[in-house]
C-alpha atoms as a PDB file:
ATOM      1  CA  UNK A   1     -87.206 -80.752  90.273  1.00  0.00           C
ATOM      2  CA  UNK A   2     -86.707 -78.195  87.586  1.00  0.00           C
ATOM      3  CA  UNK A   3     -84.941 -75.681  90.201  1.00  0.00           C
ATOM      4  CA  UNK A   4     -82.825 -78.420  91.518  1.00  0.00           C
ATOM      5  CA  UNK A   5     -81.846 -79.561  87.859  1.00  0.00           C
ATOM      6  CA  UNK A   6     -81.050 -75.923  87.062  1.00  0.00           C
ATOM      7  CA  UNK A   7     -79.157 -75.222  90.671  1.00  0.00           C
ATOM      8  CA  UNK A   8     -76.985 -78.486  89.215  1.00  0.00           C
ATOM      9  CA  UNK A   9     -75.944 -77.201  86.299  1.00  0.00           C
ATOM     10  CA  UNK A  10     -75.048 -74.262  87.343  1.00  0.00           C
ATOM     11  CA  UNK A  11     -72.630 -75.585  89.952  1.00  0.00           C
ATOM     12  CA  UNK A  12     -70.880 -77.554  86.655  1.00  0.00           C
ATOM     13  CA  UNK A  13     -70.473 -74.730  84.719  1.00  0.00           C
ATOM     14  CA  UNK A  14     -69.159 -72.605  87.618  1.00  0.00           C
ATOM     15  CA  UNK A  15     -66.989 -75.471  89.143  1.00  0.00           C
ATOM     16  CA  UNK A  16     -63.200 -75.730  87.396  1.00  0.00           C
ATOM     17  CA  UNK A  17     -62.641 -78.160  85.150  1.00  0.00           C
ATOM     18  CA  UNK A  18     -60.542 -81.097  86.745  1.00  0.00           C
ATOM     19  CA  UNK A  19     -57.060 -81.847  85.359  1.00  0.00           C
ATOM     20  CA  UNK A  20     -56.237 -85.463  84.814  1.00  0.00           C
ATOM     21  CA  UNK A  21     -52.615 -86.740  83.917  1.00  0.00           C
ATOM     22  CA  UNK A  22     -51.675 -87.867  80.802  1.00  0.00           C
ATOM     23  CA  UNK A  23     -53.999 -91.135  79.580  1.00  0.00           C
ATOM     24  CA  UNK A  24     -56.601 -90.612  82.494  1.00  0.00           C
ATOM     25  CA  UNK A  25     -59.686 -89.531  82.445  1.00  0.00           C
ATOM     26  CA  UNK A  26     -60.757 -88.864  85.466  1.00  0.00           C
ATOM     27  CA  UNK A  27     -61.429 -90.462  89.218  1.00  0.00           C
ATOM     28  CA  UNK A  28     -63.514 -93.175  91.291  1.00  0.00           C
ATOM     29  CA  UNK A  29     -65.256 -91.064  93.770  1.00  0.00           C
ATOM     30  CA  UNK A  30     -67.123 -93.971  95.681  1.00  0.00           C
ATOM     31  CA  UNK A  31     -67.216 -97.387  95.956  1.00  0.00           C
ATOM     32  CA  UNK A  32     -69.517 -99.423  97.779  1.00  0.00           C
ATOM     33  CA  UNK A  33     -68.985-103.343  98.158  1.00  0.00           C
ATOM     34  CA  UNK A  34     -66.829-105.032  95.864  1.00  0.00           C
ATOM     35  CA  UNK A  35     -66.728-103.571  92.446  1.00  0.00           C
ATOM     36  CA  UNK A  36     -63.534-104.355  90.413  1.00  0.00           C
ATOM     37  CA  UNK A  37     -61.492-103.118  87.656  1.00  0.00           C
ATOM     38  CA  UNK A  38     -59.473-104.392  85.448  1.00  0.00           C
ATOM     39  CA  UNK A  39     -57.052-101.533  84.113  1.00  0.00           C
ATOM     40  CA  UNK A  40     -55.988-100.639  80.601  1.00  0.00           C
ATOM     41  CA  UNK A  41     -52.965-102.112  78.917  1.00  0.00           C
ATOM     42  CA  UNK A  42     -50.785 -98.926  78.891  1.00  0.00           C
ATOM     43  CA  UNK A  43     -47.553 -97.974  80.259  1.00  0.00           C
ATOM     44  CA  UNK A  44     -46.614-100.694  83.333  1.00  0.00           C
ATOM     45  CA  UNK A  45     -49.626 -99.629  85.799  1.00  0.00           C
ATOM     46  CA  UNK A  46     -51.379-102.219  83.967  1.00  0.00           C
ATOM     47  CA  UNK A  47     -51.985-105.459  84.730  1.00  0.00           C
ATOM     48  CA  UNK A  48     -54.555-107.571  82.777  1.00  0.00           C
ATOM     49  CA  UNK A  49     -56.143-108.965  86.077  1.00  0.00           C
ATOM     50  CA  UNK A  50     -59.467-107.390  88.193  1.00  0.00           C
ATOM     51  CA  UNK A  51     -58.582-105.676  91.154  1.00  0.00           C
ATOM     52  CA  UNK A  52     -60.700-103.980  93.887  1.00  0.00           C
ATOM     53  CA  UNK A  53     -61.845-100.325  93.433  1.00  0.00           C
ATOM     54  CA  UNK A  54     -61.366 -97.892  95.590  1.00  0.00           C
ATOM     55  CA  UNK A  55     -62.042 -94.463  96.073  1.00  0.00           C
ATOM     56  CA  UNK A  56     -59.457 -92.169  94.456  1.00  0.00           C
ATOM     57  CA  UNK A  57     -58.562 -94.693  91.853  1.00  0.00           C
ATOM     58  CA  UNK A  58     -57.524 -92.973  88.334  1.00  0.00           C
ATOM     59  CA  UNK A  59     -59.883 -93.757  85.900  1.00  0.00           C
ATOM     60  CA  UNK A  60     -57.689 -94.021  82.206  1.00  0.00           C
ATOM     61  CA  UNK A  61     -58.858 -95.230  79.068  1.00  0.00           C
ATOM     62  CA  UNK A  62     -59.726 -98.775  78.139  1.00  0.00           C
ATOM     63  CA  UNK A  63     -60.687 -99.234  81.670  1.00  0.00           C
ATOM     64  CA  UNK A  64     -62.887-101.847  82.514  1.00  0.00           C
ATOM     65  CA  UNK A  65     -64.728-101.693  85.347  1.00  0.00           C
ATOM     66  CA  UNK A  66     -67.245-104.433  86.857  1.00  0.00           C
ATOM     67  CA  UNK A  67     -69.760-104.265  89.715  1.00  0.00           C
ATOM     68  CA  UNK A  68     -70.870-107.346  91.692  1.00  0.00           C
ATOM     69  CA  UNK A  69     -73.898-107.930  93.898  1.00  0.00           C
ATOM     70  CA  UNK A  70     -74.932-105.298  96.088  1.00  0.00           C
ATOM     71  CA  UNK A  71     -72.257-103.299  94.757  1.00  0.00           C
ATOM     72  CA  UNK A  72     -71.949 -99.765  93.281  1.00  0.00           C
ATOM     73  CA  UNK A  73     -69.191 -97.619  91.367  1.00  0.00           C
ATOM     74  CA  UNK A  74     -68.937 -93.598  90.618  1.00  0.00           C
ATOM     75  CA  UNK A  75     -66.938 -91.946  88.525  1.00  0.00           C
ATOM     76  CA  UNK A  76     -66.224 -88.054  88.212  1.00  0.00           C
ATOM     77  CA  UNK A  77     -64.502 -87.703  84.494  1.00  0.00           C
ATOM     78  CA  UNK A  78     -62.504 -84.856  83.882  1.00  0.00           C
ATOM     79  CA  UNK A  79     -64.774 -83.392  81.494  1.00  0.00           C
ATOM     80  CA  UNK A  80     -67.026 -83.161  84.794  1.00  0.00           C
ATOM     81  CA  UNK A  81     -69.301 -85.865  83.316  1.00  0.00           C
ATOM     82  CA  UNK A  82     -70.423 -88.346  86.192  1.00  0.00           C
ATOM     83  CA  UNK A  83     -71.225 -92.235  85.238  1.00  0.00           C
ATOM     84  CA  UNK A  84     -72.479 -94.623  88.120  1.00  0.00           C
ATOM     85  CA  UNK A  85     -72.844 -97.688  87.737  1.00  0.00           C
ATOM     86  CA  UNK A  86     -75.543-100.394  89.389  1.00  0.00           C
ATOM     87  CA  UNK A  87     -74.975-104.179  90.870  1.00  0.00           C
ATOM     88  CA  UNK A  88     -73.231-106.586  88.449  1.00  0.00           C
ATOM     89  CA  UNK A  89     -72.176-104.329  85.964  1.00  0.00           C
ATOM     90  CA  UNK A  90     -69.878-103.878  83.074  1.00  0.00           C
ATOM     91  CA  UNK A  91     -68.503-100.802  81.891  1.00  0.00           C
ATOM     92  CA  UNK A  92     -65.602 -99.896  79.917  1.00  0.00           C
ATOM     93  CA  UNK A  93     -64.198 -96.537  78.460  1.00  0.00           C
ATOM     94  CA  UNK A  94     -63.344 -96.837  74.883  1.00  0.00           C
ATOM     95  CA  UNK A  95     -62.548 -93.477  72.959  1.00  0.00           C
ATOM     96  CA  UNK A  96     -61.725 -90.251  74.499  1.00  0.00           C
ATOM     97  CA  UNK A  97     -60.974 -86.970  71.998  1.00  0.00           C
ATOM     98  CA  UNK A  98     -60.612 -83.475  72.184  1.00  0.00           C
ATOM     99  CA  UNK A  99     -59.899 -80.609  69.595  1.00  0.00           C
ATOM    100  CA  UNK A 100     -57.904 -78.222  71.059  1.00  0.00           C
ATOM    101  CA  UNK A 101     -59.322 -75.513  68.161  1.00  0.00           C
ATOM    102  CA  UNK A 102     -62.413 -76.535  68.075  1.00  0.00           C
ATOM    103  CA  UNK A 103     -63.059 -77.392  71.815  1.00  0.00           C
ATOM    104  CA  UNK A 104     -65.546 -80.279  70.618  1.00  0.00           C
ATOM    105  CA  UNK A 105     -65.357 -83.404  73.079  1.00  0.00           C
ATOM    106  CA  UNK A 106     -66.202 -86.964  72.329  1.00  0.00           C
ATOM    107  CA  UNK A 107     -65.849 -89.606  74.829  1.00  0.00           C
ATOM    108  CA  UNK A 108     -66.995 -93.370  74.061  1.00  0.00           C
ATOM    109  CA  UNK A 109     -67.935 -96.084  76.681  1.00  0.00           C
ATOM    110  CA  UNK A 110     -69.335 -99.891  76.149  1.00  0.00           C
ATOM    111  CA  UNK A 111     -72.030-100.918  78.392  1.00  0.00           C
ATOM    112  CA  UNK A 112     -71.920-105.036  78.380  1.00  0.00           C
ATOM    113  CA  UNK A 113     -74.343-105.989  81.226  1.00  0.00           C
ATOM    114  CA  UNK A 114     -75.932-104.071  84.350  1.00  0.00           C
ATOM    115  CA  UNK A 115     -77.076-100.618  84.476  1.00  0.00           C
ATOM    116  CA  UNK A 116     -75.045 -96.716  84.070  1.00  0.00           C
ATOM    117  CA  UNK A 117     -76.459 -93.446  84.976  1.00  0.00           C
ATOM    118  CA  UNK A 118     -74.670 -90.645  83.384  1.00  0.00           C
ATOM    119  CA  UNK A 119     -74.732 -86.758  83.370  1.00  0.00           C
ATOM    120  CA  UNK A 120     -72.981 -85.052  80.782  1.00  0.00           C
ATOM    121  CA  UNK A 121     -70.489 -82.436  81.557  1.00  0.00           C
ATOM    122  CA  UNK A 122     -70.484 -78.699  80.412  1.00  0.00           C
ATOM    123  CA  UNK A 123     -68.246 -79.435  77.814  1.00  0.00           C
ATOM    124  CA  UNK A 124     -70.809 -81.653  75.680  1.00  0.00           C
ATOM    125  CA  UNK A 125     -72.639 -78.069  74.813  1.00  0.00           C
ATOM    126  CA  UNK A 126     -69.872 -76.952  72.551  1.00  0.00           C
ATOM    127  CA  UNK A 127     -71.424 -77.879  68.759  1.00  0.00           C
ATOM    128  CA  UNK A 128     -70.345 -81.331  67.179  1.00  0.00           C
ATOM    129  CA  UNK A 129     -69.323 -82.643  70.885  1.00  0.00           C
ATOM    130  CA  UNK A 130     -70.260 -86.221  72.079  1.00  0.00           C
ATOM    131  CA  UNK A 131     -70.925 -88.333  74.928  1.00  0.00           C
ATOM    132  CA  UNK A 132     -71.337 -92.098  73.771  1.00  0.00           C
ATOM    133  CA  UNK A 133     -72.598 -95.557  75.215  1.00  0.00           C
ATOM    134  CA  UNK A 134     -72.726 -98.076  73.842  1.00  0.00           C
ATOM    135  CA  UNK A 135     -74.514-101.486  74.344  1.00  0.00           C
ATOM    136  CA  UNK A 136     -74.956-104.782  72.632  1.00  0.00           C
ATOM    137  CA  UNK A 137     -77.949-103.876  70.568  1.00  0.00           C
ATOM    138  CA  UNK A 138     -77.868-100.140  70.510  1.00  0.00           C
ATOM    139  CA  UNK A 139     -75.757 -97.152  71.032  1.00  0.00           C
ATOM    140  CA  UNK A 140     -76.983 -94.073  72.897  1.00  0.00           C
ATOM    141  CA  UNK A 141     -76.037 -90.403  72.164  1.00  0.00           C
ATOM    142  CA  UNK A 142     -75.841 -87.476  74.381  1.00  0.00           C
ATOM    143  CA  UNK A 143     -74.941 -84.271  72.505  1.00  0.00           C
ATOM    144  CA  UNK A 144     -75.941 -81.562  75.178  1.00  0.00           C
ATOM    145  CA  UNK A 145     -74.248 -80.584  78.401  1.00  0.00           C
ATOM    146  CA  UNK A 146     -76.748 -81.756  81.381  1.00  0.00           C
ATOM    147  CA  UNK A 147     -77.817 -85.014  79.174  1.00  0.00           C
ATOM    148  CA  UNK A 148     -78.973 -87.223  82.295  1.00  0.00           C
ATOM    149  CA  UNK A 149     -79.996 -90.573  81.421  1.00  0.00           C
ATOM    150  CA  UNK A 150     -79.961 -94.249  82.633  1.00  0.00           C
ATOM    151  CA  UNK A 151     -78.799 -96.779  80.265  1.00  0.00           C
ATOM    152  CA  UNK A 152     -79.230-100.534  81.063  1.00  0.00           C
ATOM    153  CA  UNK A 153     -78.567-103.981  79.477  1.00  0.00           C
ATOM    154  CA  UNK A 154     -80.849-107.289  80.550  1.00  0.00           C
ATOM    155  CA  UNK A 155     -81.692-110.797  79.131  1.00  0.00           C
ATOM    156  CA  UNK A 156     -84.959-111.200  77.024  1.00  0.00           C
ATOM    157  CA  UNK A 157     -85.803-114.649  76.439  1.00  0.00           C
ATOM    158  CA  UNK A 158     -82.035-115.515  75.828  1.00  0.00           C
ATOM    159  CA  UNK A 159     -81.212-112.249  73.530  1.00  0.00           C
ATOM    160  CA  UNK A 160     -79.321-108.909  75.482  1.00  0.00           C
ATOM    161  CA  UNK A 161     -82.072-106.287  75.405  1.00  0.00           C
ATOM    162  CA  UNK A 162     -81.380-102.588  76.122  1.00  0.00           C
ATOM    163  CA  UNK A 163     -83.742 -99.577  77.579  1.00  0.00           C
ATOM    164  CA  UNK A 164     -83.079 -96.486  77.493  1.00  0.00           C
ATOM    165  CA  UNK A 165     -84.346 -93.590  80.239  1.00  0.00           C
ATOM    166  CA  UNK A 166     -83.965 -90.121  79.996  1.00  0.00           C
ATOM    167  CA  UNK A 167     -84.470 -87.689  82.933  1.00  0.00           C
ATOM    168  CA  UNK A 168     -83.463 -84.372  81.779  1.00  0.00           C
ATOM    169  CA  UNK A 169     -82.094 -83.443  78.547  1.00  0.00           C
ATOM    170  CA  UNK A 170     -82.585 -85.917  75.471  1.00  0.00           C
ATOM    171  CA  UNK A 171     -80.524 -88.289  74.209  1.00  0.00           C
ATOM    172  CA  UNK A 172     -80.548 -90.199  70.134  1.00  0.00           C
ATOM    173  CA  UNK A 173     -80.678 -94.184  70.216  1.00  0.00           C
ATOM    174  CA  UNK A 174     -79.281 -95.681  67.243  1.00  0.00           C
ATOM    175  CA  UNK A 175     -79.979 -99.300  66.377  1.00  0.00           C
ATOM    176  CA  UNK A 176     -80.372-101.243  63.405  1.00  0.00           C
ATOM    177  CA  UNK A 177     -79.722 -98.510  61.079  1.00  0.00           C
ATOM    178  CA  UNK A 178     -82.553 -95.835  62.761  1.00  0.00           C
ATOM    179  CA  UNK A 179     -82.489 -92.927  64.906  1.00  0.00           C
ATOM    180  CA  UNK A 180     -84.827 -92.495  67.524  1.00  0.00           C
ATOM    181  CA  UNK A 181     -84.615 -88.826  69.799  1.00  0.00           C
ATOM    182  CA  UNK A 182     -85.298 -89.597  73.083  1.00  0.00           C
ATOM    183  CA  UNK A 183     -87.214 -86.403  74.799  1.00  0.00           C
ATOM    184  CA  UNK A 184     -86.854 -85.572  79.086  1.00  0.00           C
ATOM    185  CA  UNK A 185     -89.108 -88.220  81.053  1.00  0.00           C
ATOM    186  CA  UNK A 186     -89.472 -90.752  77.956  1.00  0.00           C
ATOM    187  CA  UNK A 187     -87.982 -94.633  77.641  1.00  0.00           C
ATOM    188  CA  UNK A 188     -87.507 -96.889  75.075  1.00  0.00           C
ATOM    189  CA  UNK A 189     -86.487-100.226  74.486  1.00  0.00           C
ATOM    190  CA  UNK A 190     -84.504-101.971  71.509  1.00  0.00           C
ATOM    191  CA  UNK A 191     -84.350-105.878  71.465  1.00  0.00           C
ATOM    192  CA  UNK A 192     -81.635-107.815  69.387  1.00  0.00           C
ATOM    193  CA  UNK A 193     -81.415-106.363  65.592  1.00  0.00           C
ATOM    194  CA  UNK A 194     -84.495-104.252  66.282  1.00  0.00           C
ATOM    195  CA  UNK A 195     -85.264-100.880  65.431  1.00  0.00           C
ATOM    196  CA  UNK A 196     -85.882 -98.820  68.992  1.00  0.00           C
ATOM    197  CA  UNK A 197     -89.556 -98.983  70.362  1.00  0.00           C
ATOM    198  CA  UNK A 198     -91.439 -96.216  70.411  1.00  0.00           C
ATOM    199  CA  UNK A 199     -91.313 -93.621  72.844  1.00  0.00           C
ATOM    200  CA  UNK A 200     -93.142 -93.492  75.857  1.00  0.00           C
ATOM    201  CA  UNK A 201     -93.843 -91.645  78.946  1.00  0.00           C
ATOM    202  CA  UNK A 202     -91.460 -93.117  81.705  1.00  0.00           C
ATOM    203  CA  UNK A 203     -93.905 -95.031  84.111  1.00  0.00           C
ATOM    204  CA  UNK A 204     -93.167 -93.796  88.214  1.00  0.00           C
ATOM    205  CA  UNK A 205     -92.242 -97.457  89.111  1.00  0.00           C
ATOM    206  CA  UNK A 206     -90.143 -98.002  86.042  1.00  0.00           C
ATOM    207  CA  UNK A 207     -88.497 -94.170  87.127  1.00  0.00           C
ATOM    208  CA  UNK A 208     -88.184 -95.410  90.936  1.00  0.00           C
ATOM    209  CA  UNK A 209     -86.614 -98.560  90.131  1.00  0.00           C
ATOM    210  CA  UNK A 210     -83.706 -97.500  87.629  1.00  0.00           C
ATOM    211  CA  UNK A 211     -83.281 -94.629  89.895  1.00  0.00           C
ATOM    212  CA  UNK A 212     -82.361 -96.675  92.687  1.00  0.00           C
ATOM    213  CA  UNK A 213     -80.791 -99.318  90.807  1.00  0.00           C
ATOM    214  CA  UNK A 214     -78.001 -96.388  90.184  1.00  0.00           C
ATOM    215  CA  UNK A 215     -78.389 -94.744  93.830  1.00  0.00           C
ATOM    216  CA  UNK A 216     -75.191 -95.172  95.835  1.00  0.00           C
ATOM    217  CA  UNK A 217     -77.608 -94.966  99.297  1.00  0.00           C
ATOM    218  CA  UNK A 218     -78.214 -98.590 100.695  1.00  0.00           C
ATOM    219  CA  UNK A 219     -80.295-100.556  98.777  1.00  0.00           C
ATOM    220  CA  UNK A 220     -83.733-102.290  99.788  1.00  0.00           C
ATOM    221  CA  UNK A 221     -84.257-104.687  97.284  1.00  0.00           C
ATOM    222  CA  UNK A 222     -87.855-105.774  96.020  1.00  0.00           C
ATOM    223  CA  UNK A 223     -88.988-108.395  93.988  1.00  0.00           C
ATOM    224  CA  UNK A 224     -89.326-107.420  90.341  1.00  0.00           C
ATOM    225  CA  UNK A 225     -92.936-108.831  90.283  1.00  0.00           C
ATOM    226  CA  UNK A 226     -94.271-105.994  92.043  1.00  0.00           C
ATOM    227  CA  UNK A 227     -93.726-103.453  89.435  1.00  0.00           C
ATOM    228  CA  UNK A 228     -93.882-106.154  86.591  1.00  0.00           C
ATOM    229  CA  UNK A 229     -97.304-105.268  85.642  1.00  0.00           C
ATOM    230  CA  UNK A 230     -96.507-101.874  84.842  1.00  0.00           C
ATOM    231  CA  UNK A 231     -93.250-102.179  82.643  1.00  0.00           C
ATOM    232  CA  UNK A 232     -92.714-103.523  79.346  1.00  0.00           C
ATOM    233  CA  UNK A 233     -91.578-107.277  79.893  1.00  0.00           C
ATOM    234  CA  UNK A 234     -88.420-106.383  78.313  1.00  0.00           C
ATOM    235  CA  UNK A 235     -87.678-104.135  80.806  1.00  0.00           C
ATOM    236  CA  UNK A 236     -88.282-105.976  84.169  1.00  0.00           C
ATOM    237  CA  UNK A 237     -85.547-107.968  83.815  1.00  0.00           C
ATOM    238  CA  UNK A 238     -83.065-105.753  85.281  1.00  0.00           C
ATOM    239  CA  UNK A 239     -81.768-106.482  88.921  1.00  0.00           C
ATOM    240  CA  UNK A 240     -84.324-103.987  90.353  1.00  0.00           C
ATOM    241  CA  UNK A 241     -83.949-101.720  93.470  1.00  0.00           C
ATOM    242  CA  UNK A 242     -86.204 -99.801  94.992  1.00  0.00           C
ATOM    243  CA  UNK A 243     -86.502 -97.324  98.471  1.00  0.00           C
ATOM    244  CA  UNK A 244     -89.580 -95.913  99.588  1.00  0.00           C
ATOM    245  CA  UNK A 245     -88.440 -92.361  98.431  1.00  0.00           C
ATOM    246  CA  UNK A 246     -86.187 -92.253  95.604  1.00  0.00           C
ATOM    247  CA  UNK A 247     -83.930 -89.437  95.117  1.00  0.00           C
ATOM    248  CA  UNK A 248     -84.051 -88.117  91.278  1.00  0.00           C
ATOM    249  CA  UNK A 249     -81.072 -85.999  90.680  1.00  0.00           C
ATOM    250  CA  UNK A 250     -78.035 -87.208  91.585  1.00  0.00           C
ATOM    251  CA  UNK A 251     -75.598 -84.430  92.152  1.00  0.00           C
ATOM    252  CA  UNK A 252     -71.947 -84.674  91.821  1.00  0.00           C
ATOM    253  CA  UNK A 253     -69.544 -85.255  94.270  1.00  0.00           C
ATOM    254  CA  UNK A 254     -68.631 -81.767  94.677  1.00  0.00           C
ATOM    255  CA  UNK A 255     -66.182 -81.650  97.170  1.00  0.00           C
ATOM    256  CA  UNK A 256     -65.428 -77.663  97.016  1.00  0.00           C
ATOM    257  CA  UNK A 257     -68.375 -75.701  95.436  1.00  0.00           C
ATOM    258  CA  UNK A 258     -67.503 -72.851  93.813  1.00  0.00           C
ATOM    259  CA  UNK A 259     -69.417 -69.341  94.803  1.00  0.00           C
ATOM    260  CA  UNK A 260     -71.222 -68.150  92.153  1.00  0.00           C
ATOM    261  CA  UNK A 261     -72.375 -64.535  91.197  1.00  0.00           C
ATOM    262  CA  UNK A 262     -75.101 -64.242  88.585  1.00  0.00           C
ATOM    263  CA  UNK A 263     -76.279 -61.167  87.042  1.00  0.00           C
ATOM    264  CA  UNK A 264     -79.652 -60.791  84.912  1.00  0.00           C
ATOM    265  CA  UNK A 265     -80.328 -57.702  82.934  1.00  0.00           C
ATOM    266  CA  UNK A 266     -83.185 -57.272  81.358  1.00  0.00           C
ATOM    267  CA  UNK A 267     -83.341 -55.368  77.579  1.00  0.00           C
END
């Protein structure tokens, strides 16, 4: 997994940087089902009303986008970040800022309901930069280029509850006032005006199931009661899908890679 995660990164950082036009910030590069969106009130392209997705659709900011069953949504930003989000899911972009000087990057998204995987662009290693989401009961920081995490928002006994997955990288979850660092292969959990849980080791059917959950392959779905007993209640809530062998890094859409030369010397 390590070589694959490394082999990934190295085909961000060799792969050019996309260009987006003014106010956009990047591109829907699949859709699956029926996954809407209800653009941003800027210019005229806007319209205040949910229409289908499709691949190839700009992605610009304030950008709402919303999943339904059985559906899925991928975005490549131009920052080379990639979000995708699960079934019935809603995701909106909020702030996007860059210093031309400084080359710092902060982007800012709002996770409502459903479930968001995200990898963090090369950019997000320059000092100071910023990759944001943000939930009803926490908000979740990636400050690191190759920050891969799965964020997710669910119902606990009437309350939105939010968990928090890292798979490589680490990410900081804010809520209630208090900072908690996230380390690769850990999970935590952070009810309504709560503090986040403590860490723990991410469980292999908690890891399958928000895995697939995000996978854009067709889904088999599986009762939530079969993994029940190994989650945190909080946690099992989520519209869970599972396949029999669940992929674990999801790769960009590249759709021209880049050849790379790389040269080690040794002191």
């Amino acid at each position: 997994m390590l070589i694959r995660f490394v082999l990934l990164l190295l085909a961000l950082m060799a792969w050019p940087r996309v260009v987006a036009a003014e106010g956009e910030l990047g591109w829907v590069t699949a859709a699956i089902n029926e996954t809407q969106v209800m653009e941003a009130q800027v210019m005229d392209r806007h319209t205040e009303q949910f229409l289908l997705a499709k691949e190839g659709d700009a992605v610009a900011l304030m950008d709402t986008h919303q999943t339904q069953s059985d559906s899925r949504l991928r975005m490549l930003l131009e920052d080379n970040s990639v979000v995708t989000l699960g079934e019935q899911t809603k995701f909106q972009t909020l702030e996007s800022r860059d210093d031309s000087t400084t080359k710092v990057r902060y982007l800012a998204a709002q996770l409502t309901t459903g479930i968001v995987r995200a990898l963090t662009g090369a950019v997000f290693s320059v000092p100071g930069s910023r990759f944001e989401i943000r939930t009803p009961t926490a908000t979740v920081s990636a400050t690191q280029s190759g920050a891969y995490f799965i964020v997710w928002v669910t119902d606990c006994e009437g309350a939105p509850a939010t968990g928090v997955l890292t798979l490589e990288g680490q990410v900081t979850v804010n809520a209630d006032g208090q900072d908690t660092v996230l380390p690769s292969l850990f999970y935590t959990r952070i009810g309504e005006q709560c503090p986040p849980a403590l860490p723990l080791a991410v469980p292999k059917a908690l890891m399958e199931a928000m895995t697939q959950a995000t996978s854009l392959s067709d889904p088999v779905h599986m009762p939530a009661m079969e993994i029940s007993e190994q989650i945190d209640p909080i946690l099992d809530r989520v519209p869970v899908v599972v396949r029999m062998t669940p992929p674990i890094v999801q790769p960009p859409p590249l759709v021209a890679l880049t050849r790379v030369r790389v040269h080690v010397v040794f002191p």
